[in-house]
PDB file of N, CA and C in Angstrom:
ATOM      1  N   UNK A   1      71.428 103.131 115.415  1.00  0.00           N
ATOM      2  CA  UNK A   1      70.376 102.238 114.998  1.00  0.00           C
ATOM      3  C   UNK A   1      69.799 102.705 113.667  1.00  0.00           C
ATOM      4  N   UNK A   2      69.700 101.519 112.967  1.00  0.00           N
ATOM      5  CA  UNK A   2      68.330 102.074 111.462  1.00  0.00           C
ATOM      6  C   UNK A   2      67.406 101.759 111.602  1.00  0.00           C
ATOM      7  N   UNK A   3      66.594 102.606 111.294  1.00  0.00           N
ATOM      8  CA  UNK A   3      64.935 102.440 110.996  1.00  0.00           C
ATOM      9  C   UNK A   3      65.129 102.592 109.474  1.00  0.00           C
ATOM     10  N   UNK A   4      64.548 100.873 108.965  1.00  0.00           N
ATOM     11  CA  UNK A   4      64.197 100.923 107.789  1.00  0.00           C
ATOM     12  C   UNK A   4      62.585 101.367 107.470  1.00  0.00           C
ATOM     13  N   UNK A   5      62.639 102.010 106.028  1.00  0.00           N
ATOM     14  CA  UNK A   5      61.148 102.337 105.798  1.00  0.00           C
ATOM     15  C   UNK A   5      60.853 100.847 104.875  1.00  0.00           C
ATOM     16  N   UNK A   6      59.624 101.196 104.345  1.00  0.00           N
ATOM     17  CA  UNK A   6      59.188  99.763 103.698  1.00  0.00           C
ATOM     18  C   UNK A   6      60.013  99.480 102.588  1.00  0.00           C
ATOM     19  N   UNK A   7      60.722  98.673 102.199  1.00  0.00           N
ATOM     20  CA  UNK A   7      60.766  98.534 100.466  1.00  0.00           C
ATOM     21  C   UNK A   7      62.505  98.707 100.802  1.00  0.00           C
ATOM     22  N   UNK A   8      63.118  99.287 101.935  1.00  0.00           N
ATOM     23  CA  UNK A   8      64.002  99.479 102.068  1.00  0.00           C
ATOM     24  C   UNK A   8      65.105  98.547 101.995  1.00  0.00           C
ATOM     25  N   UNK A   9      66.939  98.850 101.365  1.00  0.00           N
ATOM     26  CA  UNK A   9      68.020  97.999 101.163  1.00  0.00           C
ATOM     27  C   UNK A   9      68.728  98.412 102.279  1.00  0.00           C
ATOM     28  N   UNK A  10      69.450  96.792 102.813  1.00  0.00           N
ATOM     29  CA  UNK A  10      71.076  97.999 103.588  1.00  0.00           C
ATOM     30  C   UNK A  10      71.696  96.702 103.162  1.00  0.00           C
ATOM     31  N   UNK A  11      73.020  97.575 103.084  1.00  0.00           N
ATOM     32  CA  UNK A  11      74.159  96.535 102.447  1.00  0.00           C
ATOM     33  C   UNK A  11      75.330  96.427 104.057  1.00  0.00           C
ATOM     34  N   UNK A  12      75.079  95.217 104.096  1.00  0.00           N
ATOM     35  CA  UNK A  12      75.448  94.209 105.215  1.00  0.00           C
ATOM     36  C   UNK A  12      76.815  94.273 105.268  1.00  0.00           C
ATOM     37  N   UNK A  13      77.720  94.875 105.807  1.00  0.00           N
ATOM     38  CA  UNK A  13      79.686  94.114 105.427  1.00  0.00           C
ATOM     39  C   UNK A  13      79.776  92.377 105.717  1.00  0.00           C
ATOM     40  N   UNK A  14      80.686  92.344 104.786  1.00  0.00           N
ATOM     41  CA  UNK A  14      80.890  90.396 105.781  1.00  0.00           C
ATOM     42  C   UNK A  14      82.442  91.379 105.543  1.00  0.00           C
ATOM     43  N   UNK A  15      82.923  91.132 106.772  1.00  0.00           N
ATOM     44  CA  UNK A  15      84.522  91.638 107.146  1.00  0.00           C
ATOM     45  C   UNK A  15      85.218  89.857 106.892  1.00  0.00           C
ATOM     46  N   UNK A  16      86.467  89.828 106.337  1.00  0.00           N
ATOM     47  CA  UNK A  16      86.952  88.398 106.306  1.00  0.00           C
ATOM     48  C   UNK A  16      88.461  89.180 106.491  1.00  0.00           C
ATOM     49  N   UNK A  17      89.064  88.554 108.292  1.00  0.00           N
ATOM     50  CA  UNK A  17      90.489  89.055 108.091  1.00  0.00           C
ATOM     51  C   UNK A  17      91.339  87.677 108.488  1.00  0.00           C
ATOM     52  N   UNK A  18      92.787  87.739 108.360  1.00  0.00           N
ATOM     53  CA  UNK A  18      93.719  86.629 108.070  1.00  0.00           C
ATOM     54  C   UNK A  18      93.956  86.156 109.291  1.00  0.00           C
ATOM     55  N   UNK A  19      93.981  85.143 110.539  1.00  0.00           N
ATOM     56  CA  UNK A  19      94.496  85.003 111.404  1.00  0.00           C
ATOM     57  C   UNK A  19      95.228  83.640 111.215  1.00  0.00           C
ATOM     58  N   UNK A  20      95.935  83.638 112.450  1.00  0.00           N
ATOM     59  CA  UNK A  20      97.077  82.183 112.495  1.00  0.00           C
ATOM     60  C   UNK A  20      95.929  80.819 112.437  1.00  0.00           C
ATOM     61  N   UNK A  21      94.674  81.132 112.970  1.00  0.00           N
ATOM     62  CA  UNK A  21      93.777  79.845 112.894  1.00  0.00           C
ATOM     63  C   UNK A  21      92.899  79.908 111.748  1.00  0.00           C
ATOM     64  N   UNK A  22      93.051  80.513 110.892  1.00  0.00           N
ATOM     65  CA  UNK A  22      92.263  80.302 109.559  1.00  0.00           C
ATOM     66  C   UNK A  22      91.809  82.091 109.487  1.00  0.00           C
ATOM     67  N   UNK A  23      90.640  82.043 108.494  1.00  0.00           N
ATOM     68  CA  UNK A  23      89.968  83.507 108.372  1.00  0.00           C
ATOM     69  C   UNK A  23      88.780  83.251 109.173  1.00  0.00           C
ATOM     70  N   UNK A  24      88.551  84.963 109.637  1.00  0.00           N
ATOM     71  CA  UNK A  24      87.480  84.981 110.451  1.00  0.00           C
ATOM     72  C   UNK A  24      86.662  85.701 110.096  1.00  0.00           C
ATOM     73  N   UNK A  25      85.441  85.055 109.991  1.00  0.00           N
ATOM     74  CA  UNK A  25      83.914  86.077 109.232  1.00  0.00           C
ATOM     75  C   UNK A  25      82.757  86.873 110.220  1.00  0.00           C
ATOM     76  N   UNK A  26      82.987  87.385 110.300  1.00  0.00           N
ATOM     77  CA  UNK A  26      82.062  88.740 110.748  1.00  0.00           C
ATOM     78  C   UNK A  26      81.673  90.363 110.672  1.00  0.00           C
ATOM     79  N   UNK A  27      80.329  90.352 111.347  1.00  0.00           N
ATOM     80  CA  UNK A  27      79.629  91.794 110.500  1.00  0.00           C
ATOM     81  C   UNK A  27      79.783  92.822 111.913  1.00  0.00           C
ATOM     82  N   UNK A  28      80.386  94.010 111.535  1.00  0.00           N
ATOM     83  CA  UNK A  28      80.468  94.481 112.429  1.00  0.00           C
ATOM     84  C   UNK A  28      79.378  95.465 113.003  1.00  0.00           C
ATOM     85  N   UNK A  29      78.613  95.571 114.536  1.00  0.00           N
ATOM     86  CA  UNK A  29      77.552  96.154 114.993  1.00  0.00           C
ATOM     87  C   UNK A  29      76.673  94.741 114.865  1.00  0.00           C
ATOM     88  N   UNK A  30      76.908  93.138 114.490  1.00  0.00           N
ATOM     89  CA  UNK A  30      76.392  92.292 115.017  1.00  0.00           C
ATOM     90  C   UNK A  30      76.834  91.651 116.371  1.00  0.00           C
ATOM     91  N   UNK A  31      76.658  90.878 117.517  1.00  0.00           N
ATOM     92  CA  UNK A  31      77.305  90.484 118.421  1.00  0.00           C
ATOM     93  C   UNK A  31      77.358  89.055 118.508  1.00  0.00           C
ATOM     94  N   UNK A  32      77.964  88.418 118.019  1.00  0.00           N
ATOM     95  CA  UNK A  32      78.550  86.913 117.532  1.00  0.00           C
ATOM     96  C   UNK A  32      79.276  86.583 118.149  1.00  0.00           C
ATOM     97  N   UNK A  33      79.893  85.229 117.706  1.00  0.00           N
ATOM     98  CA  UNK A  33      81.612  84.926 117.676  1.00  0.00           C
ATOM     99  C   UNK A  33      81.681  84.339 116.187  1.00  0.00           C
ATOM    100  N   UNK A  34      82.830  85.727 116.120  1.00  0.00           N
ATOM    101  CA  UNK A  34      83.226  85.002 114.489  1.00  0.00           C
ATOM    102  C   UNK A  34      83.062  83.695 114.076  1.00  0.00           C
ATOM    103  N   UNK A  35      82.732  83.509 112.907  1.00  0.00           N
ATOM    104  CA  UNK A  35      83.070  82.298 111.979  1.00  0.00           C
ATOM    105  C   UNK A  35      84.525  82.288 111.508  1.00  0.00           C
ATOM    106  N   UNK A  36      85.164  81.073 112.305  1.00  0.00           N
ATOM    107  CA  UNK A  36      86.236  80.779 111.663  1.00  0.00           C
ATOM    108  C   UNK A  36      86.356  79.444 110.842  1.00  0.00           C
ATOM    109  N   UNK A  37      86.997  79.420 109.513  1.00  0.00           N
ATOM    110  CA  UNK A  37      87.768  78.428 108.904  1.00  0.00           C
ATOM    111  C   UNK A  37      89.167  78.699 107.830  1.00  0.00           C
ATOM    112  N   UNK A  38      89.087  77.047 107.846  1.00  0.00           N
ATOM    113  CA  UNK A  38      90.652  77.658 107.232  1.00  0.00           C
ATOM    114  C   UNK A  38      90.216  78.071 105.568  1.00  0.00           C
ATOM    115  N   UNK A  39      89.353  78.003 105.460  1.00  0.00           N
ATOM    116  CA  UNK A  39      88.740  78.215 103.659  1.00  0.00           C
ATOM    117  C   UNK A  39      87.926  79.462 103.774  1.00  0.00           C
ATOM    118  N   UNK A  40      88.083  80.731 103.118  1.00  0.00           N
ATOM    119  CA  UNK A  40      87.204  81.801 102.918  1.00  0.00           C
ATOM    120  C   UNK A  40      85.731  81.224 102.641  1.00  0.00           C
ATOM    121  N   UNK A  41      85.476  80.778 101.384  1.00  0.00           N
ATOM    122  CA  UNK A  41      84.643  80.583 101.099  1.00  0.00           C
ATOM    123  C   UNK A  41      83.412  79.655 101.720  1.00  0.00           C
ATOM    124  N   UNK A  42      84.030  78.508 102.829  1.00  0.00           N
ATOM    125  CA  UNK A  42      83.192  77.867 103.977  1.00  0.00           C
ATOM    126  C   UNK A  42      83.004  79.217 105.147  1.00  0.00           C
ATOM    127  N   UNK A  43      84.108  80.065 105.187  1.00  0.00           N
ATOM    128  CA  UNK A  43      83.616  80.887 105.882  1.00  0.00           C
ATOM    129  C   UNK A  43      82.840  81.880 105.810  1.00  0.00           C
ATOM    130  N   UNK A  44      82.902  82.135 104.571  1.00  0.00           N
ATOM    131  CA  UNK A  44      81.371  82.641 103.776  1.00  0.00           C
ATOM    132  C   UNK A  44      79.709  82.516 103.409  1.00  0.00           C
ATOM    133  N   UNK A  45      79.720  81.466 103.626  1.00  0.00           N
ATOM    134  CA  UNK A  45      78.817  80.139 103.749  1.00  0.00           C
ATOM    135  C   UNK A  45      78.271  80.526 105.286  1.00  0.00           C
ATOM    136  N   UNK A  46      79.407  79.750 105.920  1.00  0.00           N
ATOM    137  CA  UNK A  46      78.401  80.133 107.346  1.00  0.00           C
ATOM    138  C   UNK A  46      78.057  81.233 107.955  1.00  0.00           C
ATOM    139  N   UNK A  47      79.355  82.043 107.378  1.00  0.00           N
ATOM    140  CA  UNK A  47      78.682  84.181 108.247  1.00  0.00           C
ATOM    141  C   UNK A  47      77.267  83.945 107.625  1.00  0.00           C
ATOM    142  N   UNK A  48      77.060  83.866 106.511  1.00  0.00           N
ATOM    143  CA  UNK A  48      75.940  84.233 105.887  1.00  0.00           C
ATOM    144  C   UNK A  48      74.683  82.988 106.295  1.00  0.00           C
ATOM    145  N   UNK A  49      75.031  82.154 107.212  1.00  0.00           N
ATOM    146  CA  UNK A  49      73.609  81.481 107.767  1.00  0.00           C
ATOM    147  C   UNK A  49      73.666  82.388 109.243  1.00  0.00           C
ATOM    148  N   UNK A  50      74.613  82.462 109.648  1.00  0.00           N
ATOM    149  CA  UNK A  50      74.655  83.077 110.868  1.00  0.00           C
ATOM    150  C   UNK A  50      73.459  84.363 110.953  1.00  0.00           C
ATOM    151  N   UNK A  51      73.869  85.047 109.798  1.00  0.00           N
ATOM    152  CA  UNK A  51      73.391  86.787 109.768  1.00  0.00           C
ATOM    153  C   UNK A  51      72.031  86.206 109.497  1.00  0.00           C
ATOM    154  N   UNK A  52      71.731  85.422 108.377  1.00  0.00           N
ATOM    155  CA  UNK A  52      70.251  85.351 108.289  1.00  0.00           C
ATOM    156  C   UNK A  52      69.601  85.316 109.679  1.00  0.00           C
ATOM    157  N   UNK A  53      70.205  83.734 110.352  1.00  0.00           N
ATOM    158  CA  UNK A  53      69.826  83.719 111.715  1.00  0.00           C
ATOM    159  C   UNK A  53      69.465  85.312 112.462  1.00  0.00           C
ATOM    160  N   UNK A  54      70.695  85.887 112.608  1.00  0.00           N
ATOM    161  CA  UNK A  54      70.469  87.006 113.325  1.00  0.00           C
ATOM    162  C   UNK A  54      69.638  87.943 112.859  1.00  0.00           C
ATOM    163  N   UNK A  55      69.584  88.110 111.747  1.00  0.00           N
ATOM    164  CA  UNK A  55      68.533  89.150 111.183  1.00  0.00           C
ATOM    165  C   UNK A  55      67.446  89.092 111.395  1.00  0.00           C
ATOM    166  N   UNK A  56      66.818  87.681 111.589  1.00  0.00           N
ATOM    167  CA  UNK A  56      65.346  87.183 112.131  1.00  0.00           C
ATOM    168  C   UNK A  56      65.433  87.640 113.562  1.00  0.00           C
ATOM    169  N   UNK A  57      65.920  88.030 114.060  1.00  0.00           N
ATOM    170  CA  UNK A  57      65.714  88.469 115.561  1.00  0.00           C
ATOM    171  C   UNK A  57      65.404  90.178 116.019  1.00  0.00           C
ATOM    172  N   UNK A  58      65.634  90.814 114.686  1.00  0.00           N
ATOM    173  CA  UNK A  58      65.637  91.960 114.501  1.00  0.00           C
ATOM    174  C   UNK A  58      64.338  91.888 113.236  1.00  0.00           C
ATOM    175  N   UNK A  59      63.573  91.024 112.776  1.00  0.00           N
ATOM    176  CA  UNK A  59      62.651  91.015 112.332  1.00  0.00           C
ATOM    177  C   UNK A  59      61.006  91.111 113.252  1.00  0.00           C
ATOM    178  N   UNK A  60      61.532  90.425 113.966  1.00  0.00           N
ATOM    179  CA  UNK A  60      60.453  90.558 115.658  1.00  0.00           C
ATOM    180  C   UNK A  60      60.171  92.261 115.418  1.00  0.00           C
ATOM    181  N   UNK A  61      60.907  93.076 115.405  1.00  0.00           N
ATOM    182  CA  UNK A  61      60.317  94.140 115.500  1.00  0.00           C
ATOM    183  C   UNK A  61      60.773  94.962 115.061  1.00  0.00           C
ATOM    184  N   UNK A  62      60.442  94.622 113.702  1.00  0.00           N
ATOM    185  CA  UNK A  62      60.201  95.342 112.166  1.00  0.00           C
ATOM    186  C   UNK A  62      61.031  96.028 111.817  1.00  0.00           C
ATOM    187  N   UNK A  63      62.757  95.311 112.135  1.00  0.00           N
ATOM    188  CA  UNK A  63      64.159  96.068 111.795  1.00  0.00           C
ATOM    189  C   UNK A  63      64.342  97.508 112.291  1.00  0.00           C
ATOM    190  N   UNK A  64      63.686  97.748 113.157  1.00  0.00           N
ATOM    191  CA  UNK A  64      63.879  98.961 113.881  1.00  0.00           C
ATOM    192  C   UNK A  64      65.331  99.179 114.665  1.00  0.00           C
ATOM    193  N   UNK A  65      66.286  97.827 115.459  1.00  0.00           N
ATOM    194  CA  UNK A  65      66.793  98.218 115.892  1.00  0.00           C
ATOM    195  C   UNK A  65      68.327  97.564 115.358  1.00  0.00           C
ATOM    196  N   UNK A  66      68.479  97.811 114.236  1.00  0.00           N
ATOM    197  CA  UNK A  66      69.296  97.588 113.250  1.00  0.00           C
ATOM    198  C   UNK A  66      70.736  98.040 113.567  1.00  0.00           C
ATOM    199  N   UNK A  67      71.731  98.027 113.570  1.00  0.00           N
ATOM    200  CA  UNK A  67      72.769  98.758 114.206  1.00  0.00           C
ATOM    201  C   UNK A  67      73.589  99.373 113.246  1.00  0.00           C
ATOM    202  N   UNK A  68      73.964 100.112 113.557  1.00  0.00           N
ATOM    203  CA  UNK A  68      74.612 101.111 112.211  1.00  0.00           C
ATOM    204  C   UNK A  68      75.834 100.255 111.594  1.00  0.00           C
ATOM    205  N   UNK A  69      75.793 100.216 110.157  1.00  0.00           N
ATOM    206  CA  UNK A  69      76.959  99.655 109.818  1.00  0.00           C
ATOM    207  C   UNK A  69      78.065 100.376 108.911  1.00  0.00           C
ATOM    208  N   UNK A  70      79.342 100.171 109.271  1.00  0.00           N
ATOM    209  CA  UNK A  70      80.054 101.117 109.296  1.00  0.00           C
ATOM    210  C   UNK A  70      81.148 101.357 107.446  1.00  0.00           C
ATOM    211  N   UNK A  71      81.751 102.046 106.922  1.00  0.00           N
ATOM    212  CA  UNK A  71      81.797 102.232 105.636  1.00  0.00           C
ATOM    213  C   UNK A  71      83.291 101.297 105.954  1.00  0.00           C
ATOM    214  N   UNK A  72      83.488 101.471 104.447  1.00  0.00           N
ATOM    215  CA  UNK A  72      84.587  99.714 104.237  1.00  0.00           C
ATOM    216  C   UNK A  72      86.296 101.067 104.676  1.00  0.00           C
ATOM    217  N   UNK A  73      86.313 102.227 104.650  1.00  0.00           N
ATOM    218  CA  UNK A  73      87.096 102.642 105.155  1.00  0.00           C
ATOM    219  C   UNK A  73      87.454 102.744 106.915  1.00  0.00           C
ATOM    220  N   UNK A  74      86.415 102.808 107.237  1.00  0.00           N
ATOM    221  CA  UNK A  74      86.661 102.896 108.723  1.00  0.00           C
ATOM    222  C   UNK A  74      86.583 101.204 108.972  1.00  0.00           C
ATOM    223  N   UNK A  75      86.128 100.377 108.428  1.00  0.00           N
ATOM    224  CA  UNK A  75      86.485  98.823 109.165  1.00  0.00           C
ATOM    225  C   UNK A  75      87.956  98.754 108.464  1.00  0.00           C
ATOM    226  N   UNK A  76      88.885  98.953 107.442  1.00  0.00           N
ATOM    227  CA  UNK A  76      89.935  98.994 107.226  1.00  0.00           C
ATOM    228  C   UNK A  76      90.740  99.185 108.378  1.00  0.00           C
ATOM    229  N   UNK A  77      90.418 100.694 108.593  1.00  0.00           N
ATOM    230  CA  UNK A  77      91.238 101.420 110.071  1.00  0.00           C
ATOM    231  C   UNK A  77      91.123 100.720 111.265  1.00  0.00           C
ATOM    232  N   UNK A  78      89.727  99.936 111.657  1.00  0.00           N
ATOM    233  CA  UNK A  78      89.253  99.927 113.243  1.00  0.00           C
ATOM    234  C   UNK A  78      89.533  98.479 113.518  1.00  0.00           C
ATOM    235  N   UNK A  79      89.812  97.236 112.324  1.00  0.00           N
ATOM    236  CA  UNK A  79      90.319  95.765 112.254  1.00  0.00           C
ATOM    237  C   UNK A  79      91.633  96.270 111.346  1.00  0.00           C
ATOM    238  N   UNK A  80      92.214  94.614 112.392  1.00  0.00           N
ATOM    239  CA  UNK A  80      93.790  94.440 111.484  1.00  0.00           C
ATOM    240  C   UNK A  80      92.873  93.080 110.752  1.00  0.00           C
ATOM    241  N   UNK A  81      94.372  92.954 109.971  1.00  0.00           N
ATOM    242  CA  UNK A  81      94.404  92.078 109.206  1.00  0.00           C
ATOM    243  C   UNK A  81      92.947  91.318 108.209  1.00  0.00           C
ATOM    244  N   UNK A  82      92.589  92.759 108.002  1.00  0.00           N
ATOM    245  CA  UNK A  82      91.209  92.517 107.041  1.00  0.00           C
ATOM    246  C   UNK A  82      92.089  92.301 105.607  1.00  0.00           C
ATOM    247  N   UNK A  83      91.167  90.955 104.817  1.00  0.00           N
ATOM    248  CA  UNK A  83      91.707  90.862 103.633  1.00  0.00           C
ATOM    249  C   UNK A  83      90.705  90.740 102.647  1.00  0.00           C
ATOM    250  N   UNK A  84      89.632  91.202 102.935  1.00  0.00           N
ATOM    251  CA  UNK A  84      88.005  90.729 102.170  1.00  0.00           C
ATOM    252  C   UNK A  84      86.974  91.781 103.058  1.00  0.00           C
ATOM    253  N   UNK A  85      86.092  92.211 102.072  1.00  0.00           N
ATOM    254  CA  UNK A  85      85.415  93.148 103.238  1.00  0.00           C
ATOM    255  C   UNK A  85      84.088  92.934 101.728  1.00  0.00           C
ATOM    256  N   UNK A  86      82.880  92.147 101.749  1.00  0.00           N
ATOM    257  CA  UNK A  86      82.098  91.697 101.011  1.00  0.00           C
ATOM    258  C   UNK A  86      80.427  92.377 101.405  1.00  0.00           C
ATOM    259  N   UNK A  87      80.268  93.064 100.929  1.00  0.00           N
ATOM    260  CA  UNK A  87      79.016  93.916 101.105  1.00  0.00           C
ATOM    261  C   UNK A  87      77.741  93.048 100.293  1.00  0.00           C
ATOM    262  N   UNK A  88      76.692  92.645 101.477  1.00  0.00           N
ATOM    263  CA  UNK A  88      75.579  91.918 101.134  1.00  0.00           C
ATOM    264  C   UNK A  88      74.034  93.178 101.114  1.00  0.00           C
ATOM    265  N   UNK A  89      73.304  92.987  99.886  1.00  0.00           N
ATOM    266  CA  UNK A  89      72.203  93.571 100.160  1.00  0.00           C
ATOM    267  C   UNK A  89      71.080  92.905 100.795  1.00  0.00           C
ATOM    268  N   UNK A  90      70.156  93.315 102.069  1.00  0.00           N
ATOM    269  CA  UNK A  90      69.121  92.998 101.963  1.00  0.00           C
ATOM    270  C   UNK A  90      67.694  93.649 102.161  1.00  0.00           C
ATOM    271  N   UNK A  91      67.244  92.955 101.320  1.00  0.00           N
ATOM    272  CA  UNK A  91      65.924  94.049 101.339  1.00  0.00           C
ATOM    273  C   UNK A  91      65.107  93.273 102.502  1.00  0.00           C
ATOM    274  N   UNK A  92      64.469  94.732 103.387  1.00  0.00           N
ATOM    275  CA  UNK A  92      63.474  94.330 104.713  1.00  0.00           C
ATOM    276  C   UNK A  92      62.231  94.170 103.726  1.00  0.00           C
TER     277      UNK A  92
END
């Protein structure tokens, strides 16, 4: 978990890997169901309403229980077929 202090950044992964039904967008240590389409960039679009969504739920109480997010080498290793791995900042 992170405890952000005030004023604080964390840079978000959007993981985008190749499957037979299009690409699939998700952050890993969120608990979703991927965003899939057959276009990266619609699938970019919606991870990123999704996470807002989710991030407001972890705003309730003051990003305390944030989940660790993991470096673009170990999501390489721990997903196949990653072809995009897009790091978002946001400030709490």
């Amino acid at each position: 978990m992170i405890n952000l202090e005030n004023n604080s950044i964390i840079e978000i992964p959007f993981v985008f890997t190749r499957e037979q039904d299009g690409y699939h967008g998700f952050v890993p240590g969120l608990n979703f169901r991927d965003i899939v389409d057959k276009d990266i960039n619609a699938c970019r679009f919606l991870l990123q309403e999704r996470v807002v969504h989710e991030l407001e739920k972890f705003k309730i109480n003051k990003y305390q229980n944030l989940p660790f997010f993991p470096l673009d080498e170990h999501i390489y290793r721990d997903f196949e077929n990653v072809v995009k791995i897009e790091r978002i900042n946001f400030k709490k």
